[in-house]
PDB file of N, CA and C in Angstrom:
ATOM      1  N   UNK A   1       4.152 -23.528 -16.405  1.00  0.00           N
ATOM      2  CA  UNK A   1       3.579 -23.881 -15.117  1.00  0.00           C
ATOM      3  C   UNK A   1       3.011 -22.616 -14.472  1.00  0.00           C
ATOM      4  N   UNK A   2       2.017 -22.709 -14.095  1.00  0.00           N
ATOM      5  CA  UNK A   2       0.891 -21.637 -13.540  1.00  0.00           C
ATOM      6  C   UNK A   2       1.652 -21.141 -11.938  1.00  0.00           C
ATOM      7  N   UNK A   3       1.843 -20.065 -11.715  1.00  0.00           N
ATOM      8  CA  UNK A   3       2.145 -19.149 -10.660  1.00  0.00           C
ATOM      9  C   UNK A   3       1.657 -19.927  -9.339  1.00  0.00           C
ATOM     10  N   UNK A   4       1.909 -20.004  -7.939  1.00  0.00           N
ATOM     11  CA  UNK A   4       1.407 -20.395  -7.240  1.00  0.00           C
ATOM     12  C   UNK A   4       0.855 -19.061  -6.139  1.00  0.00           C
ATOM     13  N   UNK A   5      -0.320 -18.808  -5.687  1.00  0.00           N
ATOM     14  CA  UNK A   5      -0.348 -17.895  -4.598  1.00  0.00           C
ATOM     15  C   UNK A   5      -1.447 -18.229  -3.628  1.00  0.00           C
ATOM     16  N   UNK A   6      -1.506 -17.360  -2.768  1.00  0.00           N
ATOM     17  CA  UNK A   6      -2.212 -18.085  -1.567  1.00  0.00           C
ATOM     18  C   UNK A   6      -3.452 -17.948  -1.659  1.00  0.00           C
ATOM     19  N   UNK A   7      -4.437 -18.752  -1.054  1.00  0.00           N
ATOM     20  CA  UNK A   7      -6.202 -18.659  -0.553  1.00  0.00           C
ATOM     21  C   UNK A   7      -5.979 -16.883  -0.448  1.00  0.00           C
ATOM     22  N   UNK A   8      -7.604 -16.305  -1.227  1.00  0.00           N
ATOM     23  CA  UNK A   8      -7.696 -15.141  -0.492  1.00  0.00           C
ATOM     24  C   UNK A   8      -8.370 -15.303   0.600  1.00  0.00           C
ATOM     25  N   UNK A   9      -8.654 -16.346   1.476  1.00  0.00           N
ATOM     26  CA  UNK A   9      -9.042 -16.535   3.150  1.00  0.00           C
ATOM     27  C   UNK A   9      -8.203 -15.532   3.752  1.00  0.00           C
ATOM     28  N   UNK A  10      -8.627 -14.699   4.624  1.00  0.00           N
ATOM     29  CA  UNK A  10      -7.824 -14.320   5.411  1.00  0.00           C
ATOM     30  C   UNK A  10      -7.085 -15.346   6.333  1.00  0.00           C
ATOM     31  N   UNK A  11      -5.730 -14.878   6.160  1.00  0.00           N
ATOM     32  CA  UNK A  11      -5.197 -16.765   7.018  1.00  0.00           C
ATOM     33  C   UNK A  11      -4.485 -17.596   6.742  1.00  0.00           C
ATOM     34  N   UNK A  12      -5.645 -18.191   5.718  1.00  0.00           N
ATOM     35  CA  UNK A  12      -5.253 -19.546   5.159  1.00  0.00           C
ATOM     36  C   UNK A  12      -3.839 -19.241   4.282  1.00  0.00           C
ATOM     37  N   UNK A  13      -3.212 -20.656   4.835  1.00  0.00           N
ATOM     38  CA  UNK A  13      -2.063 -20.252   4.040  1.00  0.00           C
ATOM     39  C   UNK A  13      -1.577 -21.431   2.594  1.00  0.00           C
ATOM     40  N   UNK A  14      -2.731 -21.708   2.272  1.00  0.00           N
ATOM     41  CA  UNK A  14      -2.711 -23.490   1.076  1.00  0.00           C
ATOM     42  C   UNK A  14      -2.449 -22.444   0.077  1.00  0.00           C
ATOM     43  N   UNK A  15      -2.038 -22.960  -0.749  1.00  0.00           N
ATOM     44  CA  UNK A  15      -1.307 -22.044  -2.399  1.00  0.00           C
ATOM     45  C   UNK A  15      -2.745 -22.653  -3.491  1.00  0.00           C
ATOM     46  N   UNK A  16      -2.827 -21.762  -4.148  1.00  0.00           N
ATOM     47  CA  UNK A  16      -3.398 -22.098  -5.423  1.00  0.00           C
ATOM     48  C   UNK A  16      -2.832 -21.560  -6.523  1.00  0.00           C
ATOM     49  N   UNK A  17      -3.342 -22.391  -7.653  1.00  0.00           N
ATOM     50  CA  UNK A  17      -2.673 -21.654  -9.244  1.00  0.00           C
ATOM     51  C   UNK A  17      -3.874 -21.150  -9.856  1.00  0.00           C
ATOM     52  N   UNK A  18      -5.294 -21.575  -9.223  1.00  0.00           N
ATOM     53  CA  UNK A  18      -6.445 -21.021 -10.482  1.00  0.00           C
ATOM     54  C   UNK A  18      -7.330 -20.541  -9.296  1.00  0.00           C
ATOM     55  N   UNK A  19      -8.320 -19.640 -10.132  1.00  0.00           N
ATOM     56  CA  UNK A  19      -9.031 -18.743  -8.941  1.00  0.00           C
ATOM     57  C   UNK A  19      -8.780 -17.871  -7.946  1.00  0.00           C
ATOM     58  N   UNK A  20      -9.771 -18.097  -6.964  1.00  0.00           N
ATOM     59  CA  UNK A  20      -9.708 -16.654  -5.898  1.00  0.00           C
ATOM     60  C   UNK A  20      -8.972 -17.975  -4.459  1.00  0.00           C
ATOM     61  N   UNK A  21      -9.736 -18.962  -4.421  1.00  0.00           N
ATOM     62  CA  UNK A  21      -9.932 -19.251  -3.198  1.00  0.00           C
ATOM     63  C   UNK A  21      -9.544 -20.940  -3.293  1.00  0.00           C
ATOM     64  N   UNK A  22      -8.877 -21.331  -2.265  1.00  0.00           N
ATOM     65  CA  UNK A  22      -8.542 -22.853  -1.803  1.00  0.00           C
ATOM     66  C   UNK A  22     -10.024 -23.647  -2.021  1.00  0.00           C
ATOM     67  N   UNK A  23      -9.402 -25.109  -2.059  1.00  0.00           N
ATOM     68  CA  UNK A  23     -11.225 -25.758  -2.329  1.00  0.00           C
ATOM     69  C   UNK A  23     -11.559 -25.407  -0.794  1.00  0.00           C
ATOM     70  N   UNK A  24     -11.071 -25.668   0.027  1.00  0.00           N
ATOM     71  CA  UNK A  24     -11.649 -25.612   2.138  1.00  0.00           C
ATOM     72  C   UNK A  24     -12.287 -24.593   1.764  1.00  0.00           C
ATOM     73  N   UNK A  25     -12.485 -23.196   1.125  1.00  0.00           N
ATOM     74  CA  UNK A  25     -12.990 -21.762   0.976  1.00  0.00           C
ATOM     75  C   UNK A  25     -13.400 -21.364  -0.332  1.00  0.00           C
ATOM     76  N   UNK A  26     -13.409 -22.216  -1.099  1.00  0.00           N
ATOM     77  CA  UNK A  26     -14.326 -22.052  -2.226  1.00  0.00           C
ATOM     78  C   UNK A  26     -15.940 -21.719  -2.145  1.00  0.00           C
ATOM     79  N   UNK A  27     -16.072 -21.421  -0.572  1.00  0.00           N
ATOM     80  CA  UNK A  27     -17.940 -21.258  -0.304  1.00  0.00           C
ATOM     81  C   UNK A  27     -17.426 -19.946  -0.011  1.00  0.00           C
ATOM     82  N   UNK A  28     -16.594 -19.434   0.025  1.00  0.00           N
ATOM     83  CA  UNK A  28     -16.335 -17.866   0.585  1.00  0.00           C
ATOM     84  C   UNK A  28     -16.751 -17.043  -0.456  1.00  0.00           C
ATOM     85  N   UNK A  29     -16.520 -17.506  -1.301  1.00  0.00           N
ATOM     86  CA  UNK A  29     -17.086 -16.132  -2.394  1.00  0.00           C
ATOM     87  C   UNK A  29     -18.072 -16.131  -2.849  1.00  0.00           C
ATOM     88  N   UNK A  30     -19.220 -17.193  -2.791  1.00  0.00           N
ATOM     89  CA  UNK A  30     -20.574 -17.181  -2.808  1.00  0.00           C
ATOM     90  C   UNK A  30     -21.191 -16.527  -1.864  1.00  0.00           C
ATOM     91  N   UNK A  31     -20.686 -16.874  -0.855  1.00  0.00           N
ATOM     92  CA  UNK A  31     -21.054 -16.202   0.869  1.00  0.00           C
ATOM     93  C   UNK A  31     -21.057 -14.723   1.179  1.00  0.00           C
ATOM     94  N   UNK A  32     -19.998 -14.402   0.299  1.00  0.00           N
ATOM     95  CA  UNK A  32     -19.105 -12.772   0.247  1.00  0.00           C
ATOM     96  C   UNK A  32     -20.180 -12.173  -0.699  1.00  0.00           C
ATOM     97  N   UNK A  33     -20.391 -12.851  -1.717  1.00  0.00           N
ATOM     98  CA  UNK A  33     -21.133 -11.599  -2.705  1.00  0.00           C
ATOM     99  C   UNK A  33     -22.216 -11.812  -2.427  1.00  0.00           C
ATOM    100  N   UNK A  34     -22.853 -13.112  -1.844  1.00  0.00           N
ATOM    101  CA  UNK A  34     -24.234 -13.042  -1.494  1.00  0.00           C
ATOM    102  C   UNK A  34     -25.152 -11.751  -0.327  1.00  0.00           C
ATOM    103  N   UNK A  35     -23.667 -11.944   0.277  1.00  0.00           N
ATOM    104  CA  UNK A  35     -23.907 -10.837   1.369  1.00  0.00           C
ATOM    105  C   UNK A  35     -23.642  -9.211   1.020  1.00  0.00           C
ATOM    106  N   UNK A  36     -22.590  -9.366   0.377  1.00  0.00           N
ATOM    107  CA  UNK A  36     -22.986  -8.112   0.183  1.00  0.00           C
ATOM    108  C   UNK A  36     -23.568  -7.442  -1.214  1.00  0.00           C
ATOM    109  N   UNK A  37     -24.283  -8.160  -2.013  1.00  0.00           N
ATOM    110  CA  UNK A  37     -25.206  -7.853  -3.239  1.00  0.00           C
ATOM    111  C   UNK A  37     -24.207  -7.434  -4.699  1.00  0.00           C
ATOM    112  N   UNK A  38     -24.986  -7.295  -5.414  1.00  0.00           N
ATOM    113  CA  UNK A  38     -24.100  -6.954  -6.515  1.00  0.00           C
ATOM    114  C   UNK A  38     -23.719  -5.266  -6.897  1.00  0.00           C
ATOM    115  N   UNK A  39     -22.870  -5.055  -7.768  1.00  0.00           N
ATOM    116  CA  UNK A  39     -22.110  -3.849  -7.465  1.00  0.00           C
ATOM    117  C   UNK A  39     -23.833  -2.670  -7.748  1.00  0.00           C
ATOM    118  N   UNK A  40     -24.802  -2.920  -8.762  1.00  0.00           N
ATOM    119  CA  UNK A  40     -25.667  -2.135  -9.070  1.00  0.00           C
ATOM    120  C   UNK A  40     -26.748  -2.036  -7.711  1.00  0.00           C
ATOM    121  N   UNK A  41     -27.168  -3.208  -6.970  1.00  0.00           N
ATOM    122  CA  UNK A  41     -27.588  -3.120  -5.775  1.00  0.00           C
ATOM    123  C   UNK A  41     -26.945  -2.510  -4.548  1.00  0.00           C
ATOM    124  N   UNK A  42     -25.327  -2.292  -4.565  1.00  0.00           N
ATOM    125  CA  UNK A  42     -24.985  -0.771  -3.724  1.00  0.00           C
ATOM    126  C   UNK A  42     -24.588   0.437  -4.428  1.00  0.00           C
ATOM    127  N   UNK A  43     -25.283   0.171  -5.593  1.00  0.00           N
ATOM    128  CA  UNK A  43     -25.291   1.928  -6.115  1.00  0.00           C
ATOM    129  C   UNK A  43     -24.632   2.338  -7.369  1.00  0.00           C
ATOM    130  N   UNK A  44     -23.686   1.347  -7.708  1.00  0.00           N
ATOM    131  CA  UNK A  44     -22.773   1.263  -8.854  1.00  0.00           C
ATOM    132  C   UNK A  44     -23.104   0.985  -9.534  1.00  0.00           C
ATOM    133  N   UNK A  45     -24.268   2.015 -10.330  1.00  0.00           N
ATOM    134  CA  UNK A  45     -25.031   1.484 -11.166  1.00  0.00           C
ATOM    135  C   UNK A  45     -24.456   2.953 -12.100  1.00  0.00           C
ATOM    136  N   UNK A  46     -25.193   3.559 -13.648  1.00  0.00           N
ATOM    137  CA  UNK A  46     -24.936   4.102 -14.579  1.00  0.00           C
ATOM    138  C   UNK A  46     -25.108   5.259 -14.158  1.00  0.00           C
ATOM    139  N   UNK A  47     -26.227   5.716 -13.060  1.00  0.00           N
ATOM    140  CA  UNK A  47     -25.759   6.819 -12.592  1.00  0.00           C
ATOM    141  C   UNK A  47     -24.253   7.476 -11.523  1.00  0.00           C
ATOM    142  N   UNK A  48     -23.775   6.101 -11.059  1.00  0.00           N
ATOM    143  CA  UNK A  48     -22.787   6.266 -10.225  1.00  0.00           C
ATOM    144  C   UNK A  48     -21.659   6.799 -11.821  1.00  0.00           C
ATOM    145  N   UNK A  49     -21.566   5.643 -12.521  1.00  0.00           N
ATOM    146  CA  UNK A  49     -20.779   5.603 -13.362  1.00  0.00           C
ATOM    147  C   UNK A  49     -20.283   7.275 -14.177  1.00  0.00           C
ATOM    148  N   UNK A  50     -21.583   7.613 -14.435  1.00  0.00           N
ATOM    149  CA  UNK A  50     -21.504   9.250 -14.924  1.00  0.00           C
ATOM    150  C   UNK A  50     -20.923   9.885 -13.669  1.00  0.00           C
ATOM    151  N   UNK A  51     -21.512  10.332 -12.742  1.00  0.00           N
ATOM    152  CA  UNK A  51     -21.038  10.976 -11.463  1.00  0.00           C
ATOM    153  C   UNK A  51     -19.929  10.139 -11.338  1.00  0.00           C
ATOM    154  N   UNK A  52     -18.952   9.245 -11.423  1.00  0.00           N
ATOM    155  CA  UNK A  52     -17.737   8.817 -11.029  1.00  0.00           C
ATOM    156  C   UNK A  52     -16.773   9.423 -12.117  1.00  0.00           C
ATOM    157  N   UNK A  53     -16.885   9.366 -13.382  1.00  0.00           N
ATOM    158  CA  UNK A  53     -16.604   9.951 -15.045  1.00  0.00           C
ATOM    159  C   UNK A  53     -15.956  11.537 -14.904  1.00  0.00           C
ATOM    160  N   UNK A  54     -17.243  12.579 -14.309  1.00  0.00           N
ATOM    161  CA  UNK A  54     -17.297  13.934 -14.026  1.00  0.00           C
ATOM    162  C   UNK A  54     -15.870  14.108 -12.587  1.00  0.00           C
ATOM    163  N   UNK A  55     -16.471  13.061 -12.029  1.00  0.00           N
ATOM    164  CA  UNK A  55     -15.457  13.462 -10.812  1.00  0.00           C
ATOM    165  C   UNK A  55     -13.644  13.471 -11.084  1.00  0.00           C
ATOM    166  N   UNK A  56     -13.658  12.785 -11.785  1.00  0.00           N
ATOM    167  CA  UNK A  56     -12.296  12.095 -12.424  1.00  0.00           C
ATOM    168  C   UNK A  56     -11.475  13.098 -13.182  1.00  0.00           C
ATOM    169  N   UNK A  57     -13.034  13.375 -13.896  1.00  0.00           N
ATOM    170  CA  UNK A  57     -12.273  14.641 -14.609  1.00  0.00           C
ATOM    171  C   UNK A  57     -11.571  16.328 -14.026  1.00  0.00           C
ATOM    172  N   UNK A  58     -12.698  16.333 -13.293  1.00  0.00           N
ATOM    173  CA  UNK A  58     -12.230  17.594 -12.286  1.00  0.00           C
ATOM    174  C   UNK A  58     -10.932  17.319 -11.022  1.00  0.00           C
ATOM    175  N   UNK A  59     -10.682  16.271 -10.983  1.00  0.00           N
ATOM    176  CA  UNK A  59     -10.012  15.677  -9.857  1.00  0.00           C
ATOM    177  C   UNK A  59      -8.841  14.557 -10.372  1.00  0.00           C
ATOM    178  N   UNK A  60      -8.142  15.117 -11.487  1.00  0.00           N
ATOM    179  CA  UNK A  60      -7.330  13.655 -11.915  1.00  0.00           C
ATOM    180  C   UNK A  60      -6.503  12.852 -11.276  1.00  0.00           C
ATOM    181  N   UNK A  61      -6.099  13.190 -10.249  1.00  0.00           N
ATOM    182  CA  UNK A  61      -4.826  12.819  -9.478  1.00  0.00           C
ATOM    183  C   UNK A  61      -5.330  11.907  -8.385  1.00  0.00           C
ATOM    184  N   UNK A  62      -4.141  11.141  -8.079  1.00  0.00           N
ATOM    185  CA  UNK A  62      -4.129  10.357  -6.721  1.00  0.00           C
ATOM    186  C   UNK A  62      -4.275  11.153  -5.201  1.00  0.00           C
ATOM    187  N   UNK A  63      -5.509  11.892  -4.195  1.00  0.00           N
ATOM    188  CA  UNK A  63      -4.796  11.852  -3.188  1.00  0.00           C
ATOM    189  C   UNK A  63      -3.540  11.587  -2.526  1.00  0.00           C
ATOM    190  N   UNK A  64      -3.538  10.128  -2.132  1.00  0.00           N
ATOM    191  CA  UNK A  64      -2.329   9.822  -1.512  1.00  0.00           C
ATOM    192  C   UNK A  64      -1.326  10.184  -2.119  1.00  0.00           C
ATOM    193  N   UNK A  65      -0.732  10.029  -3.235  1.00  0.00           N
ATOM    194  CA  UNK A  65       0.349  10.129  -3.990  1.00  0.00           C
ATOM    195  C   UNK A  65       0.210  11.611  -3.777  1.00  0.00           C
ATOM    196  N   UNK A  66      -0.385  12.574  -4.271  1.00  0.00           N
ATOM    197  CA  UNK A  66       0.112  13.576  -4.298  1.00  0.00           C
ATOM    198  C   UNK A  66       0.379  14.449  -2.746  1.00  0.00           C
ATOM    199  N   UNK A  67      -0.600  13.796  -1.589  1.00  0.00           N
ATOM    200  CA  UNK A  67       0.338  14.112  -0.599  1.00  0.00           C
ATOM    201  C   UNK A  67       1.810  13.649   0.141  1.00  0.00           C
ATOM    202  N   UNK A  68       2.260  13.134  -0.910  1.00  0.00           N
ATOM    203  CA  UNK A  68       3.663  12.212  -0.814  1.00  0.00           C
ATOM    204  C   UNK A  68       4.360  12.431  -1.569  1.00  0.00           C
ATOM    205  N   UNK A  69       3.771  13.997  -2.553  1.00  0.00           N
ATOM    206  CA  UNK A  69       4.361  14.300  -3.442  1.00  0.00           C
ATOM    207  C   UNK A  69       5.232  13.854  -4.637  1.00  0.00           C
ATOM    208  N   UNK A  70       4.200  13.128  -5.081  1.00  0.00           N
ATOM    209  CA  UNK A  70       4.252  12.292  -6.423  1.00  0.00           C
ATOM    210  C   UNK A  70       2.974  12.874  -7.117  1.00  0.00           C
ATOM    211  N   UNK A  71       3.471  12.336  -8.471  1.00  0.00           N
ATOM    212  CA  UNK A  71       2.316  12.600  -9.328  1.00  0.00           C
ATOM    213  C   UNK A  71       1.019  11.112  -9.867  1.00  0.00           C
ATOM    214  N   UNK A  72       0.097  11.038  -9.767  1.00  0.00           N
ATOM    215  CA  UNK A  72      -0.590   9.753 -10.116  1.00  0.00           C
ATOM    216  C   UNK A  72      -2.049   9.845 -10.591  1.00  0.00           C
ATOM    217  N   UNK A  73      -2.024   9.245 -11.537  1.00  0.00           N
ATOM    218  CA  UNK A  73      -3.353   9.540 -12.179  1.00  0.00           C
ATOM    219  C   UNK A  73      -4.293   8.501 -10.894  1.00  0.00           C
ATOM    220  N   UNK A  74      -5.513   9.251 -10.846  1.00  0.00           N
ATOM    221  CA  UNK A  74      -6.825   8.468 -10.157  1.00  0.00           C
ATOM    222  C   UNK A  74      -7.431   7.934 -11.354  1.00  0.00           C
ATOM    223  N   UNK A  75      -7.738   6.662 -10.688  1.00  0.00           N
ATOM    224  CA  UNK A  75      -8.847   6.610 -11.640  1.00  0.00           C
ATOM    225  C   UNK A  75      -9.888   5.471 -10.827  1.00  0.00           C
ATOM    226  N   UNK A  76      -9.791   5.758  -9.883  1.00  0.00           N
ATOM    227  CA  UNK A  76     -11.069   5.119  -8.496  1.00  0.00           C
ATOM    228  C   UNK A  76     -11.732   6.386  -8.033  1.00  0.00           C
ATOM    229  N   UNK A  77     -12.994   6.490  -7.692  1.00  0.00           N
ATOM    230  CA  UNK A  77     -13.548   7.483  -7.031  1.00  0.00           C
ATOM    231  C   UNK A  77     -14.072   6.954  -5.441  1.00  0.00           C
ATOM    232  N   UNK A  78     -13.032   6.717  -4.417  1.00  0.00           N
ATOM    233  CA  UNK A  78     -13.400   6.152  -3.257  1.00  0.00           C
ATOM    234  C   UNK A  78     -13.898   7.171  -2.120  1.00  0.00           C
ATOM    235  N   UNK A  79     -14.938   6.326  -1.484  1.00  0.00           N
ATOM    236  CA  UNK A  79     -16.088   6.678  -0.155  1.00  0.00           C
ATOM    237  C   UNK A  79     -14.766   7.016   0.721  1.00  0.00           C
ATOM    238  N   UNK A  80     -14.191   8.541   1.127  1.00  0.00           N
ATOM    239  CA  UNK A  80     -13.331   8.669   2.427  1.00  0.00           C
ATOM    240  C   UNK A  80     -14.287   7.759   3.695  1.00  0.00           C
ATOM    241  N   UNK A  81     -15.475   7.667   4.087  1.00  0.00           N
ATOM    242  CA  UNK A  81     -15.830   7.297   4.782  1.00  0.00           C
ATOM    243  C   UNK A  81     -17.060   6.315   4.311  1.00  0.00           C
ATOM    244  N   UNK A  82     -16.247   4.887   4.504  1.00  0.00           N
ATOM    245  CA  UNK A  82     -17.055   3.957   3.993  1.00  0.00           C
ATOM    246  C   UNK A  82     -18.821   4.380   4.386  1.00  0.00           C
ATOM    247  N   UNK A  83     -19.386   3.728   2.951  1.00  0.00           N
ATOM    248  CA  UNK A  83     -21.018   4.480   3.600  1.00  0.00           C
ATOM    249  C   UNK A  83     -21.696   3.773   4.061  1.00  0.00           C
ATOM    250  N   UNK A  84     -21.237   2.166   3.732  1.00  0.00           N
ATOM    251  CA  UNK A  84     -22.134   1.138   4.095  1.00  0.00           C
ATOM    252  C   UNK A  84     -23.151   1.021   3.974  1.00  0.00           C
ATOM    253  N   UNK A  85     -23.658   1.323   2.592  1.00  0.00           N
ATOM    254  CA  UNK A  85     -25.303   1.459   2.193  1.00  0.00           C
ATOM    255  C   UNK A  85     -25.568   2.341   2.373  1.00  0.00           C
ATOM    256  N   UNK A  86     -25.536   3.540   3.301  1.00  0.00           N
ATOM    257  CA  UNK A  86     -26.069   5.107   3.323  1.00  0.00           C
ATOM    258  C   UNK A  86     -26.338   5.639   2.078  1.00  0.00           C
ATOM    259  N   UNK A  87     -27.387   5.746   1.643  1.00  0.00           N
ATOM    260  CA  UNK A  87     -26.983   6.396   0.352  1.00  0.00           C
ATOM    261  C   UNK A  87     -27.032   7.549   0.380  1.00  0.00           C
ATOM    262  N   UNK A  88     -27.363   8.847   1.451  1.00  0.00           N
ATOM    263  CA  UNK A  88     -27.018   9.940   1.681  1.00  0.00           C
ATOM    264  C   UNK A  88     -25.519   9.967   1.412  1.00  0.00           C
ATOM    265  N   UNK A  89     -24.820   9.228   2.591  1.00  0.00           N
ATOM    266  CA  UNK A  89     -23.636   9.316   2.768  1.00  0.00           C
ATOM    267  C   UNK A  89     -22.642   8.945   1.022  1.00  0.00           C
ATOM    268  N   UNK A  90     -23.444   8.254   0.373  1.00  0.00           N
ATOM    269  CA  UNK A  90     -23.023   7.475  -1.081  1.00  0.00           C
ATOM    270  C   UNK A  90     -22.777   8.332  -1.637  1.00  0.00           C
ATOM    271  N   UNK A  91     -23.754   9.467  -1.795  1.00  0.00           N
ATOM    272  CA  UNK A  91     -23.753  10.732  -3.147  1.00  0.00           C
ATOM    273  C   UNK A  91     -23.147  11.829  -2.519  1.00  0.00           C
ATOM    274  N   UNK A  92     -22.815  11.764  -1.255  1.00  0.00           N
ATOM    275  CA  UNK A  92     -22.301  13.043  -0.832  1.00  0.00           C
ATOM    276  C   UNK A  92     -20.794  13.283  -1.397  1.00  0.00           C
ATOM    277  N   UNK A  93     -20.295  14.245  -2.354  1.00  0.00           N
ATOM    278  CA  UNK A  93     -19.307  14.486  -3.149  1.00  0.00           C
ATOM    279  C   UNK A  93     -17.926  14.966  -1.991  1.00  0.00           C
ATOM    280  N   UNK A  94     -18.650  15.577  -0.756  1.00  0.00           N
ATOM    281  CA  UNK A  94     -17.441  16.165  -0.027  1.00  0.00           C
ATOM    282  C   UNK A  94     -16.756  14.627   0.671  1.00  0.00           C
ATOM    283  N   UNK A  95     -17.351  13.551   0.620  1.00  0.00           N
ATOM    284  CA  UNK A  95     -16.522  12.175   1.247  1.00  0.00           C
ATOM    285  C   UNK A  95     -16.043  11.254  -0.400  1.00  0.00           C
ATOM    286  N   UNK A  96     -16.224  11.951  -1.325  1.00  0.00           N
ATOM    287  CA  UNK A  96     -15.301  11.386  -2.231  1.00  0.00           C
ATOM    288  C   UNK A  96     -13.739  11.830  -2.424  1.00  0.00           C
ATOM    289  N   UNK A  97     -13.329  11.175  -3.026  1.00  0.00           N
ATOM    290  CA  UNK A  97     -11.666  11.252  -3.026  1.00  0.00           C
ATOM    291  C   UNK A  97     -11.014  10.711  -4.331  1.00  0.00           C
ATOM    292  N   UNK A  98     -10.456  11.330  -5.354  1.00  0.00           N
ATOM    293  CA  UNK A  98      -9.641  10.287  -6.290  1.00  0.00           C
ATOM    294  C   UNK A  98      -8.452   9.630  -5.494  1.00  0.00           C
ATOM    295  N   UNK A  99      -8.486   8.233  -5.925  1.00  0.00           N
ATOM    296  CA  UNK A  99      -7.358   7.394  -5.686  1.00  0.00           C
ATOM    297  C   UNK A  99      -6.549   6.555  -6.809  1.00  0.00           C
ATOM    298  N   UNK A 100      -5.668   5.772  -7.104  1.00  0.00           N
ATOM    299  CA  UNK A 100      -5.160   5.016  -8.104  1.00  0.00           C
ATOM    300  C   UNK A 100      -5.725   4.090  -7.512  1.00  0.00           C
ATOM    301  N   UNK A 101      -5.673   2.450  -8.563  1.00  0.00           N
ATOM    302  CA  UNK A 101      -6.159   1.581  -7.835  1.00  0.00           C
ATOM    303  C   UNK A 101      -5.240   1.211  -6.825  1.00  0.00           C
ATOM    304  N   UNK A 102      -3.873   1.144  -6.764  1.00  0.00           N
ATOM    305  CA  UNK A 102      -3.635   0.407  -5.659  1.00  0.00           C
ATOM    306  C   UNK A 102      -3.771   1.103  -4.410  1.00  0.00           C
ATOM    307  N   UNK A 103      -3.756   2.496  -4.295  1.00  0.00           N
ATOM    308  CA  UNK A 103      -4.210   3.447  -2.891  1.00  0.00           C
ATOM    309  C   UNK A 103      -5.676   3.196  -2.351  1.00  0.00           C
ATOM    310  N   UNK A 104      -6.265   2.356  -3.451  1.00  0.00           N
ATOM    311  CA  UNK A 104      -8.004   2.718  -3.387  1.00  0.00           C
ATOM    312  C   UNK A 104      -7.524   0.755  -2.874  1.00  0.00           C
ATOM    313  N   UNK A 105      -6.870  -0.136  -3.179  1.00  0.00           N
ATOM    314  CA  UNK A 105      -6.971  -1.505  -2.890  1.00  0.00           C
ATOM    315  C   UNK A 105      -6.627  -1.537  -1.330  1.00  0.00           C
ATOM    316  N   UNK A 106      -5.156  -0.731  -0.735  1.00  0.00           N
ATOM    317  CA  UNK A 106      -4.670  -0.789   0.441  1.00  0.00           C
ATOM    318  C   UNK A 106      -5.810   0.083   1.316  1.00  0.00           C
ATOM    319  N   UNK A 107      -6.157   0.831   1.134  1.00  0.00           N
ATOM    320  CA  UNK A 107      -7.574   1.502   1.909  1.00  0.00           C
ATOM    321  C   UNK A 107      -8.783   0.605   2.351  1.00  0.00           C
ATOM    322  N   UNK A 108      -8.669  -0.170   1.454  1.00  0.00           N
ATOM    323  CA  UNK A 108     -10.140  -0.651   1.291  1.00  0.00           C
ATOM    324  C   UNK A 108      -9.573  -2.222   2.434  1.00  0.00           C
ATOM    325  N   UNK A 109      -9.011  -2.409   1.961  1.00  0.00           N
ATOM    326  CA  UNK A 109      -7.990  -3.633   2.733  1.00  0.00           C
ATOM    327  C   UNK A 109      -7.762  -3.900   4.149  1.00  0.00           C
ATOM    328  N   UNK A 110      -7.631  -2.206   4.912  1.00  0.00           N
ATOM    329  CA  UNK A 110      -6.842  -1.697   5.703  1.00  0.00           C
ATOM    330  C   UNK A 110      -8.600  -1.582   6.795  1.00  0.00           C
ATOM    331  N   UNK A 111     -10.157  -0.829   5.872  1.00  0.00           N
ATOM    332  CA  UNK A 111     -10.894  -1.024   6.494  1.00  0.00           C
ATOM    333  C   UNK A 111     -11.912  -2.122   6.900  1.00  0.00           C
ATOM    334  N   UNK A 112     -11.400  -3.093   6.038  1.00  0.00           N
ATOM    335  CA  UNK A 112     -12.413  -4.187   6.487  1.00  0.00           C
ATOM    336  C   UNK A 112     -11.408  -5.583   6.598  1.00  0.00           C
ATOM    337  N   UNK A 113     -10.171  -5.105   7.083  1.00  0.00           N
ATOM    338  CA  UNK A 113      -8.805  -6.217   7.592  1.00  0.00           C
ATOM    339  C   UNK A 113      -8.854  -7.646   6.469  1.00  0.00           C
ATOM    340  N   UNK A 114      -8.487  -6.453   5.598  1.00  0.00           N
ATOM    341  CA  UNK A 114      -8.654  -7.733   4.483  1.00  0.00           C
ATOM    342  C   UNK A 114      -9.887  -8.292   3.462  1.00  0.00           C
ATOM    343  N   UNK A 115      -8.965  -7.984   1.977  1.00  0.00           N
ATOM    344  CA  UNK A 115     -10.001  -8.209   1.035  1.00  0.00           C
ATOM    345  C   UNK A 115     -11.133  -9.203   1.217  1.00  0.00           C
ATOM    346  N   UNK A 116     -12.124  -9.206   1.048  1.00  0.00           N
ATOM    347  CA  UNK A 116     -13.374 -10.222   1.561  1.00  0.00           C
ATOM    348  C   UNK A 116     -13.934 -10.508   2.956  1.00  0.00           C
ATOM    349  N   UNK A 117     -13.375  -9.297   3.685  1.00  0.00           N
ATOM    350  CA  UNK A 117     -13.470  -9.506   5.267  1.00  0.00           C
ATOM    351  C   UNK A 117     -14.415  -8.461   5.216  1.00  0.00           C
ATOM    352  N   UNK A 118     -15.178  -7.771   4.647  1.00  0.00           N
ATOM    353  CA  UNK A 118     -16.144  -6.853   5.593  1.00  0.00           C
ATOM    354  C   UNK A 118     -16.933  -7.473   5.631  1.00  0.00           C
TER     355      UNK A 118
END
């Protein structure tokens, strides 16, 4: 028997076993990516990919974790200051940061109050 967990609606609290989203919010994730384009239309395209590769390497570790003094491999290269399309602000290396994914999930979470909310 398949796991039960909740709508990713912010909110909603109906359980599902398959997918992202309750049927009431099954238009949310058409809505979500429509709006905000696909990952190569904000930049995450093969040049990000190389420049994300290089960064990783010079930078292996988790921020957070290691100011909490732990050890953690990065392997996200996250915007300290979301750029929101800037693409100045996109390539600028001094607002990058290695994170693990889950430091790079609660960040990201924390600025737009919830996955699918920006």
């Amino acid at each position: 028997m398949p796991l039960k967990r909740f709508c990713g609606k912010q909110g909603c609290k109906e359980t599902i076993t398959e997918g992202r989203y309750c049927k009431a919010h099954q238009d949310q994730v058409h809505s979500y990516d429509q709006h905000r384009g696909t990952a190569a239309e904000r930049g995450y395209d093969s040049r990000w990919r190389k420049a994300r590769e290089g960064y990783l390497k010079k930078h292996p570790l988790c921020v957070t974790h290691w100011e909490q003094g732990y050890v953690q491999a990065a392997t996200v290269v996250d915007h300290i200051k979301p750029h929101r399309g800037d693409k100045t602000l996109f390539w600028d290396r001094r607002n990058w940061q290695g994170l693990c994914k889950q430091c790079h999930d609660v960040k990201t979470a924390k600025e737009d109050g919830g996955f699918g909310n920006g």
